[in-house]
C-alpha atoms as a PDB file:
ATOM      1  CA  UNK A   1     -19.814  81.754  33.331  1.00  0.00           C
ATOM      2  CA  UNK A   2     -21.578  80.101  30.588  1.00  0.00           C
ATOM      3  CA  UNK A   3     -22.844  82.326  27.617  1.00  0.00           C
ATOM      4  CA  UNK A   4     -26.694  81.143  28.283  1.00  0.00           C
ATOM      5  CA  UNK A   5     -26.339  83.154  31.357  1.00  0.00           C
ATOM      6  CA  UNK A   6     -25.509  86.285  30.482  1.00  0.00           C
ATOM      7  CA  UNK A   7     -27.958  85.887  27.352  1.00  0.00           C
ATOM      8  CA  UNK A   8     -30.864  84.997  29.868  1.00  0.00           C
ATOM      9  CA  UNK A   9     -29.887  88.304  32.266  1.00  0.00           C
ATOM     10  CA  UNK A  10     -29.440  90.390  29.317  1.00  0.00           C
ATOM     11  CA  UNK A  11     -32.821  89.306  27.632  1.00  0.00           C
ATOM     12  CA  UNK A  12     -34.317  90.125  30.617  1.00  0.00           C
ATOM     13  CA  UNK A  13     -32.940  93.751  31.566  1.00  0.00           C
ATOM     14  CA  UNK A  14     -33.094  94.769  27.444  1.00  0.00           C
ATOM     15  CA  UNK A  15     -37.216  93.827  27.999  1.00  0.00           C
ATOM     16  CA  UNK A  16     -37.579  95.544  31.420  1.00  0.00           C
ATOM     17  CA  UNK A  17     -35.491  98.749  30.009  1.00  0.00           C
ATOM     18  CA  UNK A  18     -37.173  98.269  26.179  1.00  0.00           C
ATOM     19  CA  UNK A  19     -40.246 100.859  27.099  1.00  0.00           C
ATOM     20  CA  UNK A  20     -37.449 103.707  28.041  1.00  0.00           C
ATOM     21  CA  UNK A  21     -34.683 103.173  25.266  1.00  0.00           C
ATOM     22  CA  UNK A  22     -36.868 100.965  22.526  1.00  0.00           C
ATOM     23  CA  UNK A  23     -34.161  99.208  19.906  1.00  0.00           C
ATOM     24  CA  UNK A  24     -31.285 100.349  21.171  1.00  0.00           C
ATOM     25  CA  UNK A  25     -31.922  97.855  23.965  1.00  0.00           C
ATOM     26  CA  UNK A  26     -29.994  95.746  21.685  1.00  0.00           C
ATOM     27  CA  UNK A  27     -26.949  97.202  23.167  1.00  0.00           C
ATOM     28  CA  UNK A  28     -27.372  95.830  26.407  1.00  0.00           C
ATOM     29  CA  UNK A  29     -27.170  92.409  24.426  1.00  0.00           C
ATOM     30  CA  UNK A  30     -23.795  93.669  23.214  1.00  0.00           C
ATOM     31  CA  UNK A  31     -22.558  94.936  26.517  1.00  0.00           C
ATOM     32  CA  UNK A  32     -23.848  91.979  28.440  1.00  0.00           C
ATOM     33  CA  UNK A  33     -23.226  88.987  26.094  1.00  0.00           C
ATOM     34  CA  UNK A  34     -20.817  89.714  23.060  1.00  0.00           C
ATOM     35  CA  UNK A  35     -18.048  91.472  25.341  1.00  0.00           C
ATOM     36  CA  UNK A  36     -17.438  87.585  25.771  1.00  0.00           C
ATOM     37  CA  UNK A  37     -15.263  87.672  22.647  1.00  0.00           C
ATOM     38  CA  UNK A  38     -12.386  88.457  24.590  1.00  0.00           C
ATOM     39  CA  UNK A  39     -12.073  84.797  25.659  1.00  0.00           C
ATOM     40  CA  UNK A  40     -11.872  84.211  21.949  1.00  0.00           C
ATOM     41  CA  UNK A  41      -9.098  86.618  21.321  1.00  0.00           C
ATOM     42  CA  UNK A  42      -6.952  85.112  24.692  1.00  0.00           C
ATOM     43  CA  UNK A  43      -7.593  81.612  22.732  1.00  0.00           C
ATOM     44  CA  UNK A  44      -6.011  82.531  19.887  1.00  0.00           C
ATOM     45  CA  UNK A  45      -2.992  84.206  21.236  1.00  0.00           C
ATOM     46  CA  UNK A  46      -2.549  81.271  23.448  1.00  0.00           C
ATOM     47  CA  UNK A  47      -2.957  78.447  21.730  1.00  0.00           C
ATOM     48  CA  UNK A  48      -2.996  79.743  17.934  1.00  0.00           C
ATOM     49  CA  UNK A  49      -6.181  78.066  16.822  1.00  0.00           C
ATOM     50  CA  UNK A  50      -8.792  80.270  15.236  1.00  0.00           C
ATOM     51  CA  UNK A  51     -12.046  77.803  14.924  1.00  0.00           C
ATOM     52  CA  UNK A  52     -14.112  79.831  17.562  1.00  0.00           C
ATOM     53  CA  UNK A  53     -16.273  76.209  18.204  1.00  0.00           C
ATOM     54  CA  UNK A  54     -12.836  74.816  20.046  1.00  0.00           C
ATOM     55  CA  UNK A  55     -12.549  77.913  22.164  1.00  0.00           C
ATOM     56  CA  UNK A  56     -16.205  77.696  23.089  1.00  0.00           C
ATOM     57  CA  UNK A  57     -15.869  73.994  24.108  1.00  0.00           C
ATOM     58  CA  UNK A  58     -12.345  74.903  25.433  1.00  0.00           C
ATOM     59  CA  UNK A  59     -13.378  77.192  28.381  1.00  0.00           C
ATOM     60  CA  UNK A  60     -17.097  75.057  28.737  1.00  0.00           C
ATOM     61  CA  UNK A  61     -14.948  72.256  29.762  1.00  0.00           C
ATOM     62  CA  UNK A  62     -13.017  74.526  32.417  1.00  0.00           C
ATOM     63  CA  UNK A  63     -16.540  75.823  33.614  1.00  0.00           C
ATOM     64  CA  UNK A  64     -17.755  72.294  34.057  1.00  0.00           C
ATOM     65  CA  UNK A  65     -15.095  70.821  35.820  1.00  0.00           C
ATOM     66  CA  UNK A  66     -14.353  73.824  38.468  1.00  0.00           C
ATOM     67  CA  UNK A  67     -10.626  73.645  36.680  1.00  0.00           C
ATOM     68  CA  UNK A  68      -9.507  77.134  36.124  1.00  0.00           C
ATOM     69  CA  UNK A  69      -5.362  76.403  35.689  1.00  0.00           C
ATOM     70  CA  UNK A  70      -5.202  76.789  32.330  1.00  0.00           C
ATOM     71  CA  UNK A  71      -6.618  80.125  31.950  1.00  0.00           C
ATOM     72  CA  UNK A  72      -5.215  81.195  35.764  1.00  0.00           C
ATOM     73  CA  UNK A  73      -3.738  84.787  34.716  1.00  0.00           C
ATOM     74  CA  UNK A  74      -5.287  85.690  31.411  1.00  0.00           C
ATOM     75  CA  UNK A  75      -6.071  88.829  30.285  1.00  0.00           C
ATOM     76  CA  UNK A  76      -9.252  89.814  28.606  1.00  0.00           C
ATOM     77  CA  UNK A  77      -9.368  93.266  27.317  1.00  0.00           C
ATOM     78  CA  UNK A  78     -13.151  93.791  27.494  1.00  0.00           C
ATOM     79  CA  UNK A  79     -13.003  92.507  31.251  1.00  0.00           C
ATOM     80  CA  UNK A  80     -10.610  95.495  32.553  1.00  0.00           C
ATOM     81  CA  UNK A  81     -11.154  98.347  34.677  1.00  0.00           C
ATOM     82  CA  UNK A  82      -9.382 100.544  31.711  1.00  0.00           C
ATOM     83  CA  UNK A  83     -12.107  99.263  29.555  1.00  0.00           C
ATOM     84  CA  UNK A  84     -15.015  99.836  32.173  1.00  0.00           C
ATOM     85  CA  UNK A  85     -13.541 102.851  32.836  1.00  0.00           C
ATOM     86  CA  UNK A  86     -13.406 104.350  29.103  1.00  0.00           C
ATOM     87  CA  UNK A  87     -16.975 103.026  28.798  1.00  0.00           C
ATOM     88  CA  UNK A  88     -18.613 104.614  31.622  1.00  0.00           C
ATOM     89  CA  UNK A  89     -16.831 108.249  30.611  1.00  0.00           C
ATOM     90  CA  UNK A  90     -18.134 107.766  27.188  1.00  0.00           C
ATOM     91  CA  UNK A  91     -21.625 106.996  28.535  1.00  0.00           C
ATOM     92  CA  UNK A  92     -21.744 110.570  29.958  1.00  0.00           C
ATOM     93  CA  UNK A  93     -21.792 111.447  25.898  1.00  0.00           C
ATOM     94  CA  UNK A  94     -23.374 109.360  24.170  1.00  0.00           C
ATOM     95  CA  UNK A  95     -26.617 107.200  25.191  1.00  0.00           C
ATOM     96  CA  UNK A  96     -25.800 104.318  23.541  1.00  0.00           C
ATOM     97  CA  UNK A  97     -22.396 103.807  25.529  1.00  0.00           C
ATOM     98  CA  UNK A  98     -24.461 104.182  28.331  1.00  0.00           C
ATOM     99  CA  UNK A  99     -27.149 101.533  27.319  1.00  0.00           C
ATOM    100  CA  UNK A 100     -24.036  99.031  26.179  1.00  0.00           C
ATOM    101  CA  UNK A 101     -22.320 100.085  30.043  1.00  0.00           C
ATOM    102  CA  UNK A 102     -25.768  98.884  31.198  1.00  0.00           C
ATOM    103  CA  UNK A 103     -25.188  95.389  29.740  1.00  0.00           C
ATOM    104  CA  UNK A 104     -21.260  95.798  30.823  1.00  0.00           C
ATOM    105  CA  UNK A 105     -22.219  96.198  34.318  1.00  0.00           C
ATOM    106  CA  UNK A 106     -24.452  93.273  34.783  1.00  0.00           C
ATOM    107  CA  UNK A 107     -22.102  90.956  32.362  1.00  0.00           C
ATOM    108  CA  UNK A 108     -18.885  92.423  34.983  1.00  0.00           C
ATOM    109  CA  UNK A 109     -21.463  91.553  38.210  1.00  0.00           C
ATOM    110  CA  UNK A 110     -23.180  88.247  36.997  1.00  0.00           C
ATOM    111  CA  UNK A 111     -19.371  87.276  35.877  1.00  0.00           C
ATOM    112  CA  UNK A 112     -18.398  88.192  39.608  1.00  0.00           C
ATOM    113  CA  UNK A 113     -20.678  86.169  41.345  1.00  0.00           C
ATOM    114  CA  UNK A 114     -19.539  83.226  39.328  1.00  0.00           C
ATOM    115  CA  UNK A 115     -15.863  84.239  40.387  1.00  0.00           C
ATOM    116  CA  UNK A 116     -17.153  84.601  44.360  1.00  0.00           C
ATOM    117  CA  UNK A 117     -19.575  81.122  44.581  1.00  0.00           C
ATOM    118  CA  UNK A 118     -18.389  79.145  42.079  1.00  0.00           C
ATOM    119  CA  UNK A 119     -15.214  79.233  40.888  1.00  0.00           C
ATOM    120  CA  UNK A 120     -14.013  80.861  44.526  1.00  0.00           C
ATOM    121  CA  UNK A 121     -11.300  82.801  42.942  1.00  0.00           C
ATOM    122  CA  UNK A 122     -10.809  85.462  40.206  1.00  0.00           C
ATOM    123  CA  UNK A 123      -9.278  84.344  37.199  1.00  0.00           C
ATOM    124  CA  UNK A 124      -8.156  86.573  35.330  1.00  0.00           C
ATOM    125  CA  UNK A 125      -5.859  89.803  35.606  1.00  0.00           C
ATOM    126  CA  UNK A 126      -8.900  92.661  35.633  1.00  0.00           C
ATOM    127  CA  UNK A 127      -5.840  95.768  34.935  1.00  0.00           C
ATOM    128  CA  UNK A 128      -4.150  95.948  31.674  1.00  0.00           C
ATOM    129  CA  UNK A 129      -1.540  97.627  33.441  1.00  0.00           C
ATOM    130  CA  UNK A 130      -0.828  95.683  36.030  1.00  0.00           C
ATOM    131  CA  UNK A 131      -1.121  92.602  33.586  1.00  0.00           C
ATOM    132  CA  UNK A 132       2.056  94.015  31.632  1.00  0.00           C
ATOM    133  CA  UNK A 133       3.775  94.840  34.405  1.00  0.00           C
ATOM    134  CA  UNK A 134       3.589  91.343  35.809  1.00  0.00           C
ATOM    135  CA  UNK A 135       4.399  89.857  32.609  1.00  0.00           C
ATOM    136  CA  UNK A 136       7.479  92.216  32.455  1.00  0.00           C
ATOM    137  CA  UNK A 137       8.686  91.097  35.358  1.00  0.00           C
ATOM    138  CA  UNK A 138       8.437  87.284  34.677  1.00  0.00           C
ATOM    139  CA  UNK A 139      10.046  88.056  31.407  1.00  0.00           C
ATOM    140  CA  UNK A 140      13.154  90.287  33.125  1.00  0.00           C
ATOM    141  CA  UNK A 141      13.679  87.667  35.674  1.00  0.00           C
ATOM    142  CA  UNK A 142      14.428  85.306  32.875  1.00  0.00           C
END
């Protein structure tokens, strides 16, 4: 899903939820925008390049031409149910985890609805775990 999006939604729950948690609305931002710097990390473990401007137009073009098969598989950290799930314990702690979760959760939803009517299939592996055991597989059967 393209960055605007997620910067649009998360403008737009940080000023609805502004009058209950004032700055720290800026954590939604965080949660619902710059989680997206896991795509940067999977670029630069792929393909070795660091400019983050490449990886930005790199997955734009997959977005605009519906062509997911180079990135079929990937695993981004921040997009994980381990992650999600260390978040939302934390956020029984410590308000602002649970004003970034906030942002997390509509980033996770707006990014599934993308998956569901657009791209009409999930991308990447959403399980550390599982990602590492499929990789260990591929790599024993070699």
């Amino acid at each position: 899903m393209k960055t605007s999006v997620h910067v649009v939604a998360s403008v737009i729950l940080a000023a609805v939820l502004y009058h209950f948690f004032k700055w720290k609305v800026l954590l939604i931002l965080v949660g619902g925008v710059l989680i997206d710097v896991d795509h940067y990390f999977w670029y630069v473990y792929k393909y070795r390049k660091f400019n983050f401007f490449d990886s930005y137009q790199f997955y734009i073009k997959n977005i605009e031409i519906n062509d997911f098969t180079n990135v079929a598989g990937i695993l981004l950290v921040f997009h994980t149910l381990e992650f999600l799930l260390i978040v939302v314990l934390l956020s029984f702690y410590y308000e602002p985890v649970f004003i970034f979760t906030i942002g997390l959760i509509s980033h996770y939803l707006l990014d599934f609805i993308f998956l569901s009517f657009i791209a009409k299939r999930f991308i990447a592996n959403h399980s550390i775990i599982h990602w590492v055991y499929k990789n260990k597989l591929k790599i024993q059967k070699l």
